[in-house]
PDB file of N, CA and C in Angstrom:
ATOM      1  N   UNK A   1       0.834  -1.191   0.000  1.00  0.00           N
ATOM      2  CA  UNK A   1       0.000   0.000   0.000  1.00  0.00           C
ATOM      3  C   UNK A   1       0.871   1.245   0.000  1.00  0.00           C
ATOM      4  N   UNK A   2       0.307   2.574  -0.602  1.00  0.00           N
ATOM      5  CA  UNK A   2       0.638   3.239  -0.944  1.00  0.00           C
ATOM      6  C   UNK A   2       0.808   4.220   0.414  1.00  0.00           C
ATOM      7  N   UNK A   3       1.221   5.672   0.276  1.00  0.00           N
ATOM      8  CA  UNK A   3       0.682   6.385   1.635  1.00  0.00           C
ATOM      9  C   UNK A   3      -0.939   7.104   1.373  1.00  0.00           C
ATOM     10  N   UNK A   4      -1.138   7.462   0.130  1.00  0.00           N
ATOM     11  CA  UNK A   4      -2.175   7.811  -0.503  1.00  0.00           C
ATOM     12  C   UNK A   4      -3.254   7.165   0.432  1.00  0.00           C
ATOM     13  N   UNK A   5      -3.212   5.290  -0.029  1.00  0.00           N
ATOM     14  CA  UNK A   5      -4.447   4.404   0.378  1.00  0.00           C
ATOM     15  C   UNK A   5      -4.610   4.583   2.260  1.00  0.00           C
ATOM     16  N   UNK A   6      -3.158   4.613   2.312  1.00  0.00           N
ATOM     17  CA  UNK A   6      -3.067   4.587   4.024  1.00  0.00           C
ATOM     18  C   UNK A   6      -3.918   5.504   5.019  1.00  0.00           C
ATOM     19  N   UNK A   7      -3.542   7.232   3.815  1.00  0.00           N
ATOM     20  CA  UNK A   7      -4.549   8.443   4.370  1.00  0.00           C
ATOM     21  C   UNK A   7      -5.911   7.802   4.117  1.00  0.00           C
ATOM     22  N   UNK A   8      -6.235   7.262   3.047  1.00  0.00           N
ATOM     23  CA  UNK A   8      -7.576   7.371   2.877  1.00  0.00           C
ATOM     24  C   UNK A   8      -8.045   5.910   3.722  1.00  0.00           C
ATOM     25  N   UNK A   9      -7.746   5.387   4.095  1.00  0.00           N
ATOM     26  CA  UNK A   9      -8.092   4.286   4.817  1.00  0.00           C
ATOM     27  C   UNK A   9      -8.155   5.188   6.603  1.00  0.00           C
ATOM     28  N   UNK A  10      -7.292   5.754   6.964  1.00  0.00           N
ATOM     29  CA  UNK A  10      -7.094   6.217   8.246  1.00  0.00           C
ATOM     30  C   UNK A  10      -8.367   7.484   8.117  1.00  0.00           C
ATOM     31  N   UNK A  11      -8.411   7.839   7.080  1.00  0.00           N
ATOM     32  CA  UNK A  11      -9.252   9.195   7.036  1.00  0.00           C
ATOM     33  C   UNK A  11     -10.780   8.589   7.397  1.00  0.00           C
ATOM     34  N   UNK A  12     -11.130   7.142   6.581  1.00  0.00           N
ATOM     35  CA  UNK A  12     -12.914   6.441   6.292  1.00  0.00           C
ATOM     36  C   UNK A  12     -12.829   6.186   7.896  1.00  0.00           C
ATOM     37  N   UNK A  13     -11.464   5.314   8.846  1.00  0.00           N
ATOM     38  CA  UNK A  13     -11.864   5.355   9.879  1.00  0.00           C
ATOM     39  C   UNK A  13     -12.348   6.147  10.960  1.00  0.00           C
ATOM     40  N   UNK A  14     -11.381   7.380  10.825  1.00  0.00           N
ATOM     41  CA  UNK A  14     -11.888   8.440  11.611  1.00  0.00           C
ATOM     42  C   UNK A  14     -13.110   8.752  11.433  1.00  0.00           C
ATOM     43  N   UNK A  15     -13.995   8.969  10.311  1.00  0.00           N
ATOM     44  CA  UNK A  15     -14.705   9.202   9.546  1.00  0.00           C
ATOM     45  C   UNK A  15     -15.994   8.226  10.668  1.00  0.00           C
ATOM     46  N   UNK A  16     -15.846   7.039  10.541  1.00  0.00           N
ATOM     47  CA  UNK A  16     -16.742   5.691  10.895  1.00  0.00           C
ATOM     48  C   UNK A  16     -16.925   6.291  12.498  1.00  0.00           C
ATOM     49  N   UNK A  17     -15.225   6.297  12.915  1.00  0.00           N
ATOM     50  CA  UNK A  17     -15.605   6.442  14.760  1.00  0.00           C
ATOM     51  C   UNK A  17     -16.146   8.248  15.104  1.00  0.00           C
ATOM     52  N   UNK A  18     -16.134   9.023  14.184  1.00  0.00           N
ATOM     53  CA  UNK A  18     -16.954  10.105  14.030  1.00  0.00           C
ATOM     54  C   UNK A  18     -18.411  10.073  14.474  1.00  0.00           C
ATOM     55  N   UNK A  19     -18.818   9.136  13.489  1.00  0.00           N
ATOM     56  CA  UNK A  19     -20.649   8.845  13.105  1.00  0.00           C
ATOM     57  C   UNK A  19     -20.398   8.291  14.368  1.00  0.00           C
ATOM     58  N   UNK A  20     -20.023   6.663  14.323  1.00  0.00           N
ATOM     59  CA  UNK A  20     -20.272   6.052  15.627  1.00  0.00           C
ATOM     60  C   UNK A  20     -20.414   6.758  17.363  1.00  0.00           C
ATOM     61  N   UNK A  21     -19.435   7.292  17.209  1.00  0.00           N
ATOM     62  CA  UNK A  21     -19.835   8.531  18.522  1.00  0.00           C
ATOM     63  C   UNK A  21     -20.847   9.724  18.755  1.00  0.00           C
ATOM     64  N   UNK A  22     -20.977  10.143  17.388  1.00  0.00           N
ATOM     65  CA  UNK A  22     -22.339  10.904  18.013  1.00  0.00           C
ATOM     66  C   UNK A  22     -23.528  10.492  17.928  1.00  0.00           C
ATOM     67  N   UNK A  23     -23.348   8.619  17.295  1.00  0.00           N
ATOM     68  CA  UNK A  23     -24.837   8.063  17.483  1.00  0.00           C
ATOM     69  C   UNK A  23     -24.508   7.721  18.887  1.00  0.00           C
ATOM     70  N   UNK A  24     -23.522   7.363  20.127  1.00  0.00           N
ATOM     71  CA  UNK A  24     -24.011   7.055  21.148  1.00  0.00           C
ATOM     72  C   UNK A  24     -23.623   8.120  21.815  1.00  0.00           C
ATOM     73  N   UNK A  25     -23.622   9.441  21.479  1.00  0.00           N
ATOM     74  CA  UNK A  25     -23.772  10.617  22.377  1.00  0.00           C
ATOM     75  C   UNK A  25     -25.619  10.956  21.733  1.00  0.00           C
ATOM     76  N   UNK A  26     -26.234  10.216  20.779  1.00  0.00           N
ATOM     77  CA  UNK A  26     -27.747  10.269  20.362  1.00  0.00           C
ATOM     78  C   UNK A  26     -28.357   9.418  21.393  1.00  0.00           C
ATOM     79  N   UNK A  27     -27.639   8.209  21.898  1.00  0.00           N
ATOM     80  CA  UNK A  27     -28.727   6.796  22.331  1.00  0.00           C
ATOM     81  C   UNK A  27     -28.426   8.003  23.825  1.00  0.00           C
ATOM     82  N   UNK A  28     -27.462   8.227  24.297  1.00  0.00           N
ATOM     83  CA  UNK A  28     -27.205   8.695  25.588  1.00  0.00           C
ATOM     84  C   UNK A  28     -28.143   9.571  26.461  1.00  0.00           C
ATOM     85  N   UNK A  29     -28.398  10.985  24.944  1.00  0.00           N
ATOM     86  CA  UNK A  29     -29.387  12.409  25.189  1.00  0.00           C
ATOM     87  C   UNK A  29     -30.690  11.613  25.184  1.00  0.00           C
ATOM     88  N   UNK A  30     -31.247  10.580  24.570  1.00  0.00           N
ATOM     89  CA  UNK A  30     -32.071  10.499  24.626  1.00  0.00           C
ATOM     90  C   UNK A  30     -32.948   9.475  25.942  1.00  0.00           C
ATOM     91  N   UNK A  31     -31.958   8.738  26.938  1.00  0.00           N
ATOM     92  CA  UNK A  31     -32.209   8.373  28.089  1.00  0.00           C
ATOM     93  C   UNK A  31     -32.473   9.577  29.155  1.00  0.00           C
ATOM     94  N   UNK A  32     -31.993  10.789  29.007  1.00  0.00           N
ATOM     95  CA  UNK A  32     -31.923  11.162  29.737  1.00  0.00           C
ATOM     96  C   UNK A  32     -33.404  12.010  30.489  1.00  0.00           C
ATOM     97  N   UNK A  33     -33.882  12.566  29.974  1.00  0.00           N
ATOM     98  CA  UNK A  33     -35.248  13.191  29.629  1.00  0.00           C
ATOM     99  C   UNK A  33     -35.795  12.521  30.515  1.00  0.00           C
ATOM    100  N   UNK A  34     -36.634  11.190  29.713  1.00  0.00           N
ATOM    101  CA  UNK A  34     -37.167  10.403  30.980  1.00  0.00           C
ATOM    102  C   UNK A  34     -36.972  10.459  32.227  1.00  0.00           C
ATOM    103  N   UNK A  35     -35.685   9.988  32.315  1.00  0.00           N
ATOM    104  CA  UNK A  35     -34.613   9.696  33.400  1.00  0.00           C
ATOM    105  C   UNK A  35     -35.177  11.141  34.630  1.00  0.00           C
ATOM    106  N   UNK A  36     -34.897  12.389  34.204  1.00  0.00           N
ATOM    107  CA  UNK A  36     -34.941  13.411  34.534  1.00  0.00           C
ATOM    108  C   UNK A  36     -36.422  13.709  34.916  1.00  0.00           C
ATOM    109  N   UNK A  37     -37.788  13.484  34.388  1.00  0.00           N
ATOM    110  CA  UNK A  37     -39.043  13.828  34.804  1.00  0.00           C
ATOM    111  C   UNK A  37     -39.319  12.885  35.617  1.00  0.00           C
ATOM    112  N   UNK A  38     -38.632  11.282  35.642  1.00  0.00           N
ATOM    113  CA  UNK A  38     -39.164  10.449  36.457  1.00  0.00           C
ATOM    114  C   UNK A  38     -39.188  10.836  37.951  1.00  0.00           C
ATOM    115  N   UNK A  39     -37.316  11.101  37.988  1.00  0.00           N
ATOM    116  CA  UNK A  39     -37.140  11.761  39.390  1.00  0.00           C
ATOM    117  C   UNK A  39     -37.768  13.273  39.860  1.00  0.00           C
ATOM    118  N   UNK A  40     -38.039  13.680  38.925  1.00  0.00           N
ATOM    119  CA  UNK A  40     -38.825  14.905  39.304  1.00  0.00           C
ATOM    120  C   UNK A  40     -40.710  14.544  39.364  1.00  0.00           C
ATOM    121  N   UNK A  41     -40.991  13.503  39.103  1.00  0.00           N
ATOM    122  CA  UNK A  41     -42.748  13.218  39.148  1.00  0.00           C
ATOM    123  C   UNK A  41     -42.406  12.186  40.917  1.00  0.00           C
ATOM    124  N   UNK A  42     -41.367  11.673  40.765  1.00  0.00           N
ATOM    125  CA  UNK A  42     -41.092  11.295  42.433  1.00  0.00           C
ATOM    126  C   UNK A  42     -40.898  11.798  43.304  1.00  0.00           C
ATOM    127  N   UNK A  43     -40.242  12.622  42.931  1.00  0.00           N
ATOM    128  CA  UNK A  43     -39.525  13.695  44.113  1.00  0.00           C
ATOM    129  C   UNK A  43     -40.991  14.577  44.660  1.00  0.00           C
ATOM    130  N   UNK A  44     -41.838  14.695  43.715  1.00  0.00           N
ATOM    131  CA  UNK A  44     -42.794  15.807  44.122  1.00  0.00           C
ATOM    132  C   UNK A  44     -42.609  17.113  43.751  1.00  0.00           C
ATOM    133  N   UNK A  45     -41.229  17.527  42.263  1.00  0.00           N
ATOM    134  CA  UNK A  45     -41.179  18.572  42.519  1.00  0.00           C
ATOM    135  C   UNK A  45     -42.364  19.534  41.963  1.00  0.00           C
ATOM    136  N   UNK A  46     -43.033  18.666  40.850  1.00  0.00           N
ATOM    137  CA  UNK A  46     -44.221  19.830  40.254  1.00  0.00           C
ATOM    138  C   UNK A  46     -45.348  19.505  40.957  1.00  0.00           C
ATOM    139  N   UNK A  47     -45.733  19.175  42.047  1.00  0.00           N
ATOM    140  CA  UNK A  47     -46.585  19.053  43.393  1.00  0.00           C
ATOM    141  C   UNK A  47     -46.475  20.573  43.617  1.00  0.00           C
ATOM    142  N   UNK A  48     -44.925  20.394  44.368  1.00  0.00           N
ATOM    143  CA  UNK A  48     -44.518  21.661  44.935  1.00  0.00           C
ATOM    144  C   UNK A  48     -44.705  22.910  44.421  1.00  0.00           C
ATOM    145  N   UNK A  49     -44.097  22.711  42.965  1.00  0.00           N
ATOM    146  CA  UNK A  49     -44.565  24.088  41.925  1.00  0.00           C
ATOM    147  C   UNK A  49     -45.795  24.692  41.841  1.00  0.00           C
ATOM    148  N   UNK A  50     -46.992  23.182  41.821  1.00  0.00           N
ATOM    149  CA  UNK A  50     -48.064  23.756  42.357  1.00  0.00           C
ATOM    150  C   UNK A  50     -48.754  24.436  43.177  1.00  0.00           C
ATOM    151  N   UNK A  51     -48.047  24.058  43.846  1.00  0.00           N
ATOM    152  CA  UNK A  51     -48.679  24.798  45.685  1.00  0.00           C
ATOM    153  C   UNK A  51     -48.376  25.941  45.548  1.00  0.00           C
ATOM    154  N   UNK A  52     -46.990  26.283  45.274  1.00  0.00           N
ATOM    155  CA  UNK A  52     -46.639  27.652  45.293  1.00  0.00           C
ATOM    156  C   UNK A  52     -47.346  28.975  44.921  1.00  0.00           C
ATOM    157  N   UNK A  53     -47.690  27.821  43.647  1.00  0.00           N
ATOM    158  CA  UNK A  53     -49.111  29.261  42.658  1.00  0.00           C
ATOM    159  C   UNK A  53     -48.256  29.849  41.482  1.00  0.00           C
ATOM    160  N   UNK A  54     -49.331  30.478  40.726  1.00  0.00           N
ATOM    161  CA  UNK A  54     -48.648  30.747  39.710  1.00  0.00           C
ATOM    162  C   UNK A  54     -47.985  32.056  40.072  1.00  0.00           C
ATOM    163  N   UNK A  55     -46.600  32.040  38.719  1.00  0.00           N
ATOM    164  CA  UNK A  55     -45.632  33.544  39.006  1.00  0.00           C
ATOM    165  C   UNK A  55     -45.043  33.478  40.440  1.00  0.00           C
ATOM    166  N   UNK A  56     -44.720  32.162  41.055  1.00  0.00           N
ATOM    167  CA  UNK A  56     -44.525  32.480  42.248  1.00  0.00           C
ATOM    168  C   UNK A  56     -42.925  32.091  41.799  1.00  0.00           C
ATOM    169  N   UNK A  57     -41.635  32.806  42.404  1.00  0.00           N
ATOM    170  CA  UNK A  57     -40.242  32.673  41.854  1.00  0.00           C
ATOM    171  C   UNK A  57     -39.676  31.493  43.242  1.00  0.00           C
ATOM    172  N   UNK A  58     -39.100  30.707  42.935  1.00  0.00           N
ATOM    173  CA  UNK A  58     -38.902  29.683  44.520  1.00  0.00           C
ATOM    174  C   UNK A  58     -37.248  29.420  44.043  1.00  0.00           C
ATOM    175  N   UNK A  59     -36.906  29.566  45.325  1.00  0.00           N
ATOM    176  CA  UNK A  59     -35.415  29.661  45.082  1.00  0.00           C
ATOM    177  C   UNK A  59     -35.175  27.967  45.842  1.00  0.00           C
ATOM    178  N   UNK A  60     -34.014  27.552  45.184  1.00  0.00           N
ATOM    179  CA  UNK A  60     -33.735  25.973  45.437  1.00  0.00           C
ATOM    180  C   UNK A  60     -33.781  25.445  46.377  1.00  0.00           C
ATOM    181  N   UNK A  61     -32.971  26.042  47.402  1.00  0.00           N
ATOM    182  CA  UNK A  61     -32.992  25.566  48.948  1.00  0.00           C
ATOM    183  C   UNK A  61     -34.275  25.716  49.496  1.00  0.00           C
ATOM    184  N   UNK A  62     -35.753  26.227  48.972  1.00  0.00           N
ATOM    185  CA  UNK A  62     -37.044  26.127  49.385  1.00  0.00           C
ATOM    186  C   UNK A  62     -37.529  24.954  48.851  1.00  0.00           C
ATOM    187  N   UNK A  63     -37.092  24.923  47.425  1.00  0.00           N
ATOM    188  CA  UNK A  63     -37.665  23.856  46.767  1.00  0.00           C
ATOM    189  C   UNK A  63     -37.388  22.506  47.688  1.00  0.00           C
ATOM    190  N   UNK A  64     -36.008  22.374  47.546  1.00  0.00           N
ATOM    191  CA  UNK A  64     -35.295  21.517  48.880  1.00  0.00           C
ATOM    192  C   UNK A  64     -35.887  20.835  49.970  1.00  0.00           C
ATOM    193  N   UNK A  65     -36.347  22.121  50.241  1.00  0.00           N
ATOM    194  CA  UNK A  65     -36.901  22.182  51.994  1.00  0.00           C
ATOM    195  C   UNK A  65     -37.917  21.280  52.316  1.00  0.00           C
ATOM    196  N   UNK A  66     -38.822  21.872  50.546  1.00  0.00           N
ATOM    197  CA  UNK A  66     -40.226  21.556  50.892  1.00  0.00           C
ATOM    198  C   UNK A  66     -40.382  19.958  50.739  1.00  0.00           C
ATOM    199  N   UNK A  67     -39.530  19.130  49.856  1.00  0.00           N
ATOM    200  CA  UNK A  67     -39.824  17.831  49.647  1.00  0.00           C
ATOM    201  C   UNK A  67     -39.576  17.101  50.997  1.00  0.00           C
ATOM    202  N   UNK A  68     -39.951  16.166  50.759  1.00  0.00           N
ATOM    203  CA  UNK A  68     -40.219  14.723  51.985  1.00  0.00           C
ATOM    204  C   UNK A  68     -39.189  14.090  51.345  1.00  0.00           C
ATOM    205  N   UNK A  69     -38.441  13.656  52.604  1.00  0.00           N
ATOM    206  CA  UNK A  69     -37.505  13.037  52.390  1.00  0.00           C
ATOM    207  C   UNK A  69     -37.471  11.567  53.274  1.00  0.00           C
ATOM    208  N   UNK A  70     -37.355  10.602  51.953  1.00  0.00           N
ATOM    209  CA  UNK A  70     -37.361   9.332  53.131  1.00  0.00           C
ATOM    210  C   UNK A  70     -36.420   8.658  53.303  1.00  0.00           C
ATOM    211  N   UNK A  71     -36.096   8.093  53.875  1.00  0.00           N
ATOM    212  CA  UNK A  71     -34.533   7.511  54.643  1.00  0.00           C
ATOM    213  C   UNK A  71     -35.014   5.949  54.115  1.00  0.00           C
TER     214      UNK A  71
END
């Protein structure tokens, strides 16, 4: 082999582990979502949001406060 074939062989791979990585930075973003409302429909946090009322601004360490926490 040439150096020619060598670039272009080294180039299709980079190329392959390119695609291949941002399909599992795709499978990754897309666990996450779920992942993220589950613990928030457990936690109680849009319970809490509710209560508050609307336009009401709640700073974290309230948000915090307000959940039940079980051991």
């Amino acid at each position: 082999m040439n150096s020619e074939e060598n670039q272009m062989k080294t180039s299709t791979n980079e190329e392959y582990d390119h695609i291949l990585g941002q399909y599992a930075m795709q499978l990754v973003s897309a666990s996450v979502l779920p992942m993220v409302l589950k613990g928030t429909i457990e936690l109680g946090v849009l319970d809490i949001i509710d209560k508050a009322g609307p336009g009401v601004i709640m700073m974290v360490v309230k948000l915090i406060m307000s959940m039940v926490w079980h051991q």
